[in-house]
ModelCIF file with pLDDT and N, C-alpha, C, O atoms, coordinates in Angstrom:
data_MODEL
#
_entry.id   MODEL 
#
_entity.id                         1 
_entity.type                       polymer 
_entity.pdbx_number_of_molecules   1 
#
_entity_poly.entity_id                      1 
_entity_poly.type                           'polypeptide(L)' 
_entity_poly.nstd_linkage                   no 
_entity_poly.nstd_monomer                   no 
_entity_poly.pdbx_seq_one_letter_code       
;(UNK)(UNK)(UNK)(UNK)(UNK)(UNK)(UNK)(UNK)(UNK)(UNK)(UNK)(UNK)(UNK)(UNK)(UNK)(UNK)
(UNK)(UNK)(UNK)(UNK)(UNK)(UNK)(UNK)(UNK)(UNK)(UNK)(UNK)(UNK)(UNK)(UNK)(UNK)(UNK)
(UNK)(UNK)
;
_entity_poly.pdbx_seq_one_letter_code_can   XXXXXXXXXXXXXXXXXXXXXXXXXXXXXXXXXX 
_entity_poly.pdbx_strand_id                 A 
#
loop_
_entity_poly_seq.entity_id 
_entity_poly_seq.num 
_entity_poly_seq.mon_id 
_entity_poly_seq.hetero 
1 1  UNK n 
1 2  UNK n 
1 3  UNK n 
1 4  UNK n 
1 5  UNK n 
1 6  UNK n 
1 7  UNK n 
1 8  UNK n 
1 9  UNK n 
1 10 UNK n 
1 11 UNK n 
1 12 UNK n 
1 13 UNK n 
1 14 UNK n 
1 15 UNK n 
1 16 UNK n 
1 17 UNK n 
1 18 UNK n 
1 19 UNK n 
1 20 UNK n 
1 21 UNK n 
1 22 UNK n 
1 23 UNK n 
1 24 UNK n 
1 25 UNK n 
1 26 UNK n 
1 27 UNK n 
1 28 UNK n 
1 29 UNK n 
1 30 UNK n 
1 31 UNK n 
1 32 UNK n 
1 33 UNK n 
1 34 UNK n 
#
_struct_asym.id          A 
_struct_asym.entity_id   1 
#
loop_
_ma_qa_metric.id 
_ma_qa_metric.mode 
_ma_qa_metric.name 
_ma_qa_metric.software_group_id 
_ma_qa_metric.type 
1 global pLDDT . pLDDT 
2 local  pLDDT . pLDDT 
#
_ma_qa_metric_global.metric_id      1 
_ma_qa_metric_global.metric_value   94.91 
_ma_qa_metric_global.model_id       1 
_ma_qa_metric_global.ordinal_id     1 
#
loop_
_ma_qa_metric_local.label_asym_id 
_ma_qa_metric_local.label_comp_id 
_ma_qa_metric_local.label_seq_id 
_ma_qa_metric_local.metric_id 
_ma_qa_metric_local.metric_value 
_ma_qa_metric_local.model_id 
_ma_qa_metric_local.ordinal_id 
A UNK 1  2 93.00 1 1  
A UNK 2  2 95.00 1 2  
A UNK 3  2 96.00 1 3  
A UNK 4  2 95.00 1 4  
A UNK 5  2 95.00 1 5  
A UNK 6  2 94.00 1 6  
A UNK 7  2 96.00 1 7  
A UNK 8  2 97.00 1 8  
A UNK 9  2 97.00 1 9  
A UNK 10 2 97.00 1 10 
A UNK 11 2 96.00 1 11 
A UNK 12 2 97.00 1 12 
A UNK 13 2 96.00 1 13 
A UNK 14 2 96.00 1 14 
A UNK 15 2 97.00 1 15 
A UNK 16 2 96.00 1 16 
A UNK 17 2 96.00 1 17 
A UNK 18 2 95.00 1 18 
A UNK 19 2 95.00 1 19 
A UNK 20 2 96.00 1 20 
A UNK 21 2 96.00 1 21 
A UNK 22 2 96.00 1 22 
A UNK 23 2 94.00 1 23 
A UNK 24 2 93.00 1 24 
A UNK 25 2 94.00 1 25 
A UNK 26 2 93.00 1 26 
A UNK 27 2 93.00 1 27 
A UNK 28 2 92.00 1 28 
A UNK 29 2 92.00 1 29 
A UNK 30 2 92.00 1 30 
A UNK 31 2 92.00 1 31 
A UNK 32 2 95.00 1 32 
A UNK 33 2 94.00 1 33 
A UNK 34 2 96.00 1 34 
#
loop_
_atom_site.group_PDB 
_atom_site.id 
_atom_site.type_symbol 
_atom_site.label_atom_id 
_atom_site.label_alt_id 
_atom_site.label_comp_id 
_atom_site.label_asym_id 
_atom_site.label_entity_id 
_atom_site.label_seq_id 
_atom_site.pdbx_PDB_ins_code 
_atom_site.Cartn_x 
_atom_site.Cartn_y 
_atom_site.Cartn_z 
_atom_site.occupancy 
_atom_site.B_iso_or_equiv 
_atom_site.pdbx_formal_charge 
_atom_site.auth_seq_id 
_atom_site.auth_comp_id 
_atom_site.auth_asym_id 
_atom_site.auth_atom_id 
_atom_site.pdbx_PDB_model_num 
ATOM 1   N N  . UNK A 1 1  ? -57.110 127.109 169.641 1.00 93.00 ? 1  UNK A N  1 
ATOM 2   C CA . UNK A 1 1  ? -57.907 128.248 169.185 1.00 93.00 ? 1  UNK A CA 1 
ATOM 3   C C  . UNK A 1 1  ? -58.163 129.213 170.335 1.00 93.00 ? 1  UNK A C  1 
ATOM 4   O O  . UNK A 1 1  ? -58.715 130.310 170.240 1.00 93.00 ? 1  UNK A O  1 
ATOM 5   N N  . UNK A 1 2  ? -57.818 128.804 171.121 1.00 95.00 ? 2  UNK A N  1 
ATOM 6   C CA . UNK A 1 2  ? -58.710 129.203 172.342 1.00 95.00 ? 2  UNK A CA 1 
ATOM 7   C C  . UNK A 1 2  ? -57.485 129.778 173.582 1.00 95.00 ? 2  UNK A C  1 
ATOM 8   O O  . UNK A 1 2  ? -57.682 130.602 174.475 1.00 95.00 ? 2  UNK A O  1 
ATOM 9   N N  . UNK A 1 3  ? -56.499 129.199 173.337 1.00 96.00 ? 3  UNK A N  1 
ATOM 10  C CA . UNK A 1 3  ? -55.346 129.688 174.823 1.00 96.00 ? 3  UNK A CA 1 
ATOM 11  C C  . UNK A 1 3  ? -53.974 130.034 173.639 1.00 96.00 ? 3  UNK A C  1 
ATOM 12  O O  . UNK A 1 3  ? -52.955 130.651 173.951 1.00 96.00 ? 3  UNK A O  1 
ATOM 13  N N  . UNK A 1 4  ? -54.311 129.390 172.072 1.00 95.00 ? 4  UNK A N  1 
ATOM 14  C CA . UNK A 1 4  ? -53.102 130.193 171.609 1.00 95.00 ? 4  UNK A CA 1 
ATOM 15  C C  . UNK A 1 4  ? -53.371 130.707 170.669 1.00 95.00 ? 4  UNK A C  1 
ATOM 16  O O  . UNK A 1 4  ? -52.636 130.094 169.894 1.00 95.00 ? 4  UNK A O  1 
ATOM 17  N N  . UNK A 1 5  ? -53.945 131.483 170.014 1.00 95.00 ? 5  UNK A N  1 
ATOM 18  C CA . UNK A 1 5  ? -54.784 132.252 168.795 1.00 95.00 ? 5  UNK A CA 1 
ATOM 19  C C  . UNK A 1 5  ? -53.164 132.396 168.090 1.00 95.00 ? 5  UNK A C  1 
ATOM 20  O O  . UNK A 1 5  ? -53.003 131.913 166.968 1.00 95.00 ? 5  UNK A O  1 
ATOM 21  N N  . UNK A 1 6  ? -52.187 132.959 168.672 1.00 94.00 ? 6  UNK A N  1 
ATOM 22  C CA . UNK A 1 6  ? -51.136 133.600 167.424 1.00 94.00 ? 6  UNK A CA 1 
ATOM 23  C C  . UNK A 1 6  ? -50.024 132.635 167.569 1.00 94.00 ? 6  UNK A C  1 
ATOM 24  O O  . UNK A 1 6  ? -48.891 133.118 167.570 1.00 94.00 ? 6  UNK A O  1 
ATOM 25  N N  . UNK A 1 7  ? -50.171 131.157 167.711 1.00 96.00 ? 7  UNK A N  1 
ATOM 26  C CA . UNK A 1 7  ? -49.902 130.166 167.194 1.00 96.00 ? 7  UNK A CA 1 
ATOM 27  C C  . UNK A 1 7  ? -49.513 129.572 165.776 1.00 96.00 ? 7  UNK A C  1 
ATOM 28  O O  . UNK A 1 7  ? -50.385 129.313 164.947 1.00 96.00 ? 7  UNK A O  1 
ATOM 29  N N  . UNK A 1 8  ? -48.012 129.347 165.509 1.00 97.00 ? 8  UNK A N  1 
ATOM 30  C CA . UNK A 1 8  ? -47.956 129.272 164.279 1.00 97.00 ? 8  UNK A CA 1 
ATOM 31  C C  . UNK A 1 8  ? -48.378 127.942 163.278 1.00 97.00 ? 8  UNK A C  1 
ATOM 32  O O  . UNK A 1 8  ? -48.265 127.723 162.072 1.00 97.00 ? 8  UNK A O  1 
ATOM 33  N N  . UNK A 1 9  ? -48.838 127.299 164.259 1.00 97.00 ? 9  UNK A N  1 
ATOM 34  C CA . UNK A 1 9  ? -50.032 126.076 164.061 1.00 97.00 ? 9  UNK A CA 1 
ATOM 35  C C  . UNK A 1 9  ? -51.231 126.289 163.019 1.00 97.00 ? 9  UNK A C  1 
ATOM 36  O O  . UNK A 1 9  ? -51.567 125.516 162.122 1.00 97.00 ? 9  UNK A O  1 
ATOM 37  N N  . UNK A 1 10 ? -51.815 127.575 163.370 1.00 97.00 ? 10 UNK A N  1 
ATOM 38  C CA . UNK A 1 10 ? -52.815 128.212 162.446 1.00 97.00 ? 10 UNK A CA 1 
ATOM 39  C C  . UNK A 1 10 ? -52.710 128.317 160.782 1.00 97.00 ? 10 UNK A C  1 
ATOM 40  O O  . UNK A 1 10 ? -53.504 128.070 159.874 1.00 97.00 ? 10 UNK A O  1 
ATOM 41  N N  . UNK A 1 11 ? -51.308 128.816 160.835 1.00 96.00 ? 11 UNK A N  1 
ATOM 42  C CA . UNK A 1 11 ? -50.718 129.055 159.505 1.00 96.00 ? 11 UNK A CA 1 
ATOM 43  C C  . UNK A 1 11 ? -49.931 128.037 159.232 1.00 96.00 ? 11 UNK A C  1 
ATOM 44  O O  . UNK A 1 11 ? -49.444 127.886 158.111 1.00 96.00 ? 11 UNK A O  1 
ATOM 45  N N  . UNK A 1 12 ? -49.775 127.447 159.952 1.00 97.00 ? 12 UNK A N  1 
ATOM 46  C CA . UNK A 1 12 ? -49.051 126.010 158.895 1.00 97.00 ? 12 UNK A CA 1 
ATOM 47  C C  . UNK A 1 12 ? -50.141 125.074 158.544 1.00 97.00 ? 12 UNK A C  1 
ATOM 48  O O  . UNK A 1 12 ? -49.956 124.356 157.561 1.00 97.00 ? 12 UNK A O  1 
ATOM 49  N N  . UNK A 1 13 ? -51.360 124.966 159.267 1.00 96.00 ? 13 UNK A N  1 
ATOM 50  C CA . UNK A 1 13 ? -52.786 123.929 158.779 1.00 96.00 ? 13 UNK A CA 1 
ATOM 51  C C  . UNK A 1 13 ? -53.155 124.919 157.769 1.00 96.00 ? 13 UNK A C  1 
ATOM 52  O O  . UNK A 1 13 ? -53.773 124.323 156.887 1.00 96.00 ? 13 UNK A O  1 
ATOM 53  N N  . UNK A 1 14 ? -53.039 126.311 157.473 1.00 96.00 ? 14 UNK A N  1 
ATOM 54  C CA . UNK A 1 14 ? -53.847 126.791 156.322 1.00 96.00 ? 14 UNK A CA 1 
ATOM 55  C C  . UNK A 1 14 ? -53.227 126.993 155.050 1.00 96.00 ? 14 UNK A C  1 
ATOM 56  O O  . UNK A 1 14 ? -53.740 127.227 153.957 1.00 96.00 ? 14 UNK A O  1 
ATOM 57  N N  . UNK A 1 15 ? -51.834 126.838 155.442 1.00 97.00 ? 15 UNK A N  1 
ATOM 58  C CA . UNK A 1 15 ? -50.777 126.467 153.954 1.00 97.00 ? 15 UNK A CA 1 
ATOM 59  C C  . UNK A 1 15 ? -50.659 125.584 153.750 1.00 97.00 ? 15 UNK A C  1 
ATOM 60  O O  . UNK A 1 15 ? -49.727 124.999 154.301 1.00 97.00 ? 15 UNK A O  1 
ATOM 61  N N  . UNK A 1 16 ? -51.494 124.884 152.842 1.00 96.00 ? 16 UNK A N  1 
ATOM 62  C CA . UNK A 1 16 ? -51.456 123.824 153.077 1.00 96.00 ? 16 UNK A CA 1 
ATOM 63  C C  . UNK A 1 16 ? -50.120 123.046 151.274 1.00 96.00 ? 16 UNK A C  1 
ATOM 64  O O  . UNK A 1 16 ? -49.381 122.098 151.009 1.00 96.00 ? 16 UNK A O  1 
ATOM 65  N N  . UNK A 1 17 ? -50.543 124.044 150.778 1.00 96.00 ? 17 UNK A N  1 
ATOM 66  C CA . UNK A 1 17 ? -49.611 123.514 149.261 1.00 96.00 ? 17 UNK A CA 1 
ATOM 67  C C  . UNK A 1 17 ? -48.405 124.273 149.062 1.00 96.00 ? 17 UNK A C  1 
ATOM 68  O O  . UNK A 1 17 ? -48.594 125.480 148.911 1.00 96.00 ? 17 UNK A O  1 
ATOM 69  N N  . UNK A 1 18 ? -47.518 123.976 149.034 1.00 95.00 ? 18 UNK A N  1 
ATOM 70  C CA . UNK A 1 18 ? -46.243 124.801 148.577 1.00 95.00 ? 18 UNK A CA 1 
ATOM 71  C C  . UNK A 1 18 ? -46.140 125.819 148.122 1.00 95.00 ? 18 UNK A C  1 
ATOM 72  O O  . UNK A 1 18 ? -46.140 125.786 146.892 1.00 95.00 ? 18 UNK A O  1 
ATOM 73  N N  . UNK A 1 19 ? -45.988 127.355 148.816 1.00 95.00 ? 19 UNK A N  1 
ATOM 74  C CA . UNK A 1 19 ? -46.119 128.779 148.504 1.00 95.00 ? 19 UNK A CA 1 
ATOM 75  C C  . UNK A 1 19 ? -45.104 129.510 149.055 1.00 95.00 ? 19 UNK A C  1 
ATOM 76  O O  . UNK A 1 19 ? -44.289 129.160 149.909 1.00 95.00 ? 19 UNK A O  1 
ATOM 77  N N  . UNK A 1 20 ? -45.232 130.610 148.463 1.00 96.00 ? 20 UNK A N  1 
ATOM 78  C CA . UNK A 1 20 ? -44.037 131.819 149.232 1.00 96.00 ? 20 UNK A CA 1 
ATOM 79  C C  . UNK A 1 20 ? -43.978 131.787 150.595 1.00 96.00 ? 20 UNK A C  1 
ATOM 80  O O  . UNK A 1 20 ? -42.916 132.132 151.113 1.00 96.00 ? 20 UNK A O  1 
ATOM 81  N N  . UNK A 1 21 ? -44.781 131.487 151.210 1.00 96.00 ? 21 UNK A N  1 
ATOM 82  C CA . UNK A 1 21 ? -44.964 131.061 152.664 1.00 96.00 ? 21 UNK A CA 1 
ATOM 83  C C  . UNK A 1 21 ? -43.693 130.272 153.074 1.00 96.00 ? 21 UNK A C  1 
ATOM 84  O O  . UNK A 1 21 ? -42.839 130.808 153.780 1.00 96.00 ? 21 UNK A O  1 
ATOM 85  N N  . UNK A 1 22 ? -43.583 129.112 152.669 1.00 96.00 ? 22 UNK A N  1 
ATOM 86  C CA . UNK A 1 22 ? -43.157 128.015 153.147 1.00 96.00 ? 22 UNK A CA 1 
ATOM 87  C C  . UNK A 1 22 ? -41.003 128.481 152.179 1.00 96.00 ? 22 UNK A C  1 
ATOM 88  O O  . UNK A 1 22 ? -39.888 128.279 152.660 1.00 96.00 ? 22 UNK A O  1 
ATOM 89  N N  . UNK A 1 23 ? -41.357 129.016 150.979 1.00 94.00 ? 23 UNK A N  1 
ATOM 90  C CA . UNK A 1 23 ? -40.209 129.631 150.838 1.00 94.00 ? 23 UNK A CA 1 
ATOM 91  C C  . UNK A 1 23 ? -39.664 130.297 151.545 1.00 94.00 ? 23 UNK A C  1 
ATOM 92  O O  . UNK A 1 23 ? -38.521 129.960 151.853 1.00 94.00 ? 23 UNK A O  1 
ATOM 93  N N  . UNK A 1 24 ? -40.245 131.558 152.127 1.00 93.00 ? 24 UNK A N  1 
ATOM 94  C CA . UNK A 1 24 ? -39.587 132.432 152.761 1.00 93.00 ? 24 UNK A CA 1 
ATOM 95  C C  . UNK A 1 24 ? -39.074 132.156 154.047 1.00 93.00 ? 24 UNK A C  1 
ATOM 96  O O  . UNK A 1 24 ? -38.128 132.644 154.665 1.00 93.00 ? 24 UNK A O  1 
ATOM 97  N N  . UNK A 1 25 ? -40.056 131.094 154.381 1.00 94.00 ? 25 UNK A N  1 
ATOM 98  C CA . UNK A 1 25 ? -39.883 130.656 156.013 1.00 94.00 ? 25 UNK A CA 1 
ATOM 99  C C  . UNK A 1 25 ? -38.710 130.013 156.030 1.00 94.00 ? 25 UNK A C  1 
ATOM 100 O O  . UNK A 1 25 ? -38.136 130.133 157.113 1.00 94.00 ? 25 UNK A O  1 
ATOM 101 N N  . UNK A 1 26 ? -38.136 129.369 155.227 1.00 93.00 ? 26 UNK A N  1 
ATOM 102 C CA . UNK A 1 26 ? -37.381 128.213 155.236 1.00 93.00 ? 26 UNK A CA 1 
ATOM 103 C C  . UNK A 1 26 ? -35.545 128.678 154.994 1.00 93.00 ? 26 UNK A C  1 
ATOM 104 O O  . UNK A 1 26 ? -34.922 129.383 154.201 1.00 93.00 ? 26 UNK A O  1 
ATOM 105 N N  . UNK A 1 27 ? -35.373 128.232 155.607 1.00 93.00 ? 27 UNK A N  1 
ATOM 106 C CA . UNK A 1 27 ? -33.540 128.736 155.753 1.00 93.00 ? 27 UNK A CA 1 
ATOM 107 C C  . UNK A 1 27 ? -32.935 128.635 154.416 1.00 93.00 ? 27 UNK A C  1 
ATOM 108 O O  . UNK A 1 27 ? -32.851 127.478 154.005 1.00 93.00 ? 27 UNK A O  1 
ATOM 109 N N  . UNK A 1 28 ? -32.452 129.638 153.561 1.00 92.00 ? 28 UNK A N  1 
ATOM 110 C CA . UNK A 1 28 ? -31.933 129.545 151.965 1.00 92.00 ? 28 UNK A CA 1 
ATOM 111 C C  . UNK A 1 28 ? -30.185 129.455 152.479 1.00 92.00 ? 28 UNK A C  1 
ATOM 112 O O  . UNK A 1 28 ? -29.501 130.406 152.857 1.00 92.00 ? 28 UNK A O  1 
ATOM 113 N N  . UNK A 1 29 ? -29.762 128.027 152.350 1.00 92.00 ? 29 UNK A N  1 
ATOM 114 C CA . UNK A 1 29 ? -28.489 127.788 152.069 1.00 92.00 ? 29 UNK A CA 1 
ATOM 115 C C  . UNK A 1 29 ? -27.551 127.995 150.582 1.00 92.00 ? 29 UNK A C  1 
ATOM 116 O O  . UNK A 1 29 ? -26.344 128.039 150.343 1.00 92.00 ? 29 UNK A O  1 
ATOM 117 N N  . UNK A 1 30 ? -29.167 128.120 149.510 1.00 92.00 ? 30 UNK A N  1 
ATOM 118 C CA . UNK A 1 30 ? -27.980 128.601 148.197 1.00 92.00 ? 30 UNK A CA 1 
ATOM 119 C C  . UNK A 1 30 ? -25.854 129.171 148.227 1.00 92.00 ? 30 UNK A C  1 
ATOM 120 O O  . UNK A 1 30 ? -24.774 128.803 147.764 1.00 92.00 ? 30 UNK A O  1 
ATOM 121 N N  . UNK A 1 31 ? -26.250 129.879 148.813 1.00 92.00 ? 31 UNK A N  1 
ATOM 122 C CA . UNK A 1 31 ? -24.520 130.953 148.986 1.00 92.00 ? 31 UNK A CA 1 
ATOM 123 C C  . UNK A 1 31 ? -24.068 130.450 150.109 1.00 92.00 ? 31 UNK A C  1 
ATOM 124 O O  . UNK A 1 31 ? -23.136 131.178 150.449 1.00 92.00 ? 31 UNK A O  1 
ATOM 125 N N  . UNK A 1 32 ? -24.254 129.352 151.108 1.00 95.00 ? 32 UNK A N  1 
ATOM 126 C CA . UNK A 1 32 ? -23.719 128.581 152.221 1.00 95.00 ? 32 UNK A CA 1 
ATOM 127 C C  . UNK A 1 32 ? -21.975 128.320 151.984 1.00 95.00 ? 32 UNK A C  1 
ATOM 128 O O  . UNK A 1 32 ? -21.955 127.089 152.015 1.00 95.00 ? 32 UNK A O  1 
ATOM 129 N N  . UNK A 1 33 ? -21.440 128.480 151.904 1.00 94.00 ? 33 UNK A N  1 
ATOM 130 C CA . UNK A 1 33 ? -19.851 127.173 151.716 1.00 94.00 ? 33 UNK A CA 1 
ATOM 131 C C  . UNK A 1 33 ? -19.313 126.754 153.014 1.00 94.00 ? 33 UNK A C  1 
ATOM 132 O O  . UNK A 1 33 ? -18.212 127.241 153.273 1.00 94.00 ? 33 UNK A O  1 
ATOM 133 N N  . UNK A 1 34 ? -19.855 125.912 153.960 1.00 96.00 ? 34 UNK A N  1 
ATOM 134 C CA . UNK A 1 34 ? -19.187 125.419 155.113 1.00 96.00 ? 34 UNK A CA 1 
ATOM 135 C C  . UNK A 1 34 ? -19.272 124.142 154.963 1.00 96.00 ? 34 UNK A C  1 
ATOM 136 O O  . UNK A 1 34 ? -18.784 123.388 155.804 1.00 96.00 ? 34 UNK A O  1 
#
C-alpha cells in the first residue's frame, strides 16, 4: 500500500469473481492455429 500503490496486486485482490476484467486481461487464443 505504501511503496507500491499502482501495483497490480490491488486489482487482482478487488476482482475478486470472474468479470470483464479478468477477460480482457487474459490472452484470447480463439483464432490461434499453431
Amino acid at each position: 500500500k505504501l511503496l507500491a500503490p499502482d501495483s497490480f496486486y490491488h486489482d487482482w485482490i478487488e476482482e475478486n469473481q470472474p468479470s470483464d476484467y479478468w477477460k480482457n486481461l487474459s490472452p484470447n487464443l480463439d483464432n490461434v492455429d499453431l
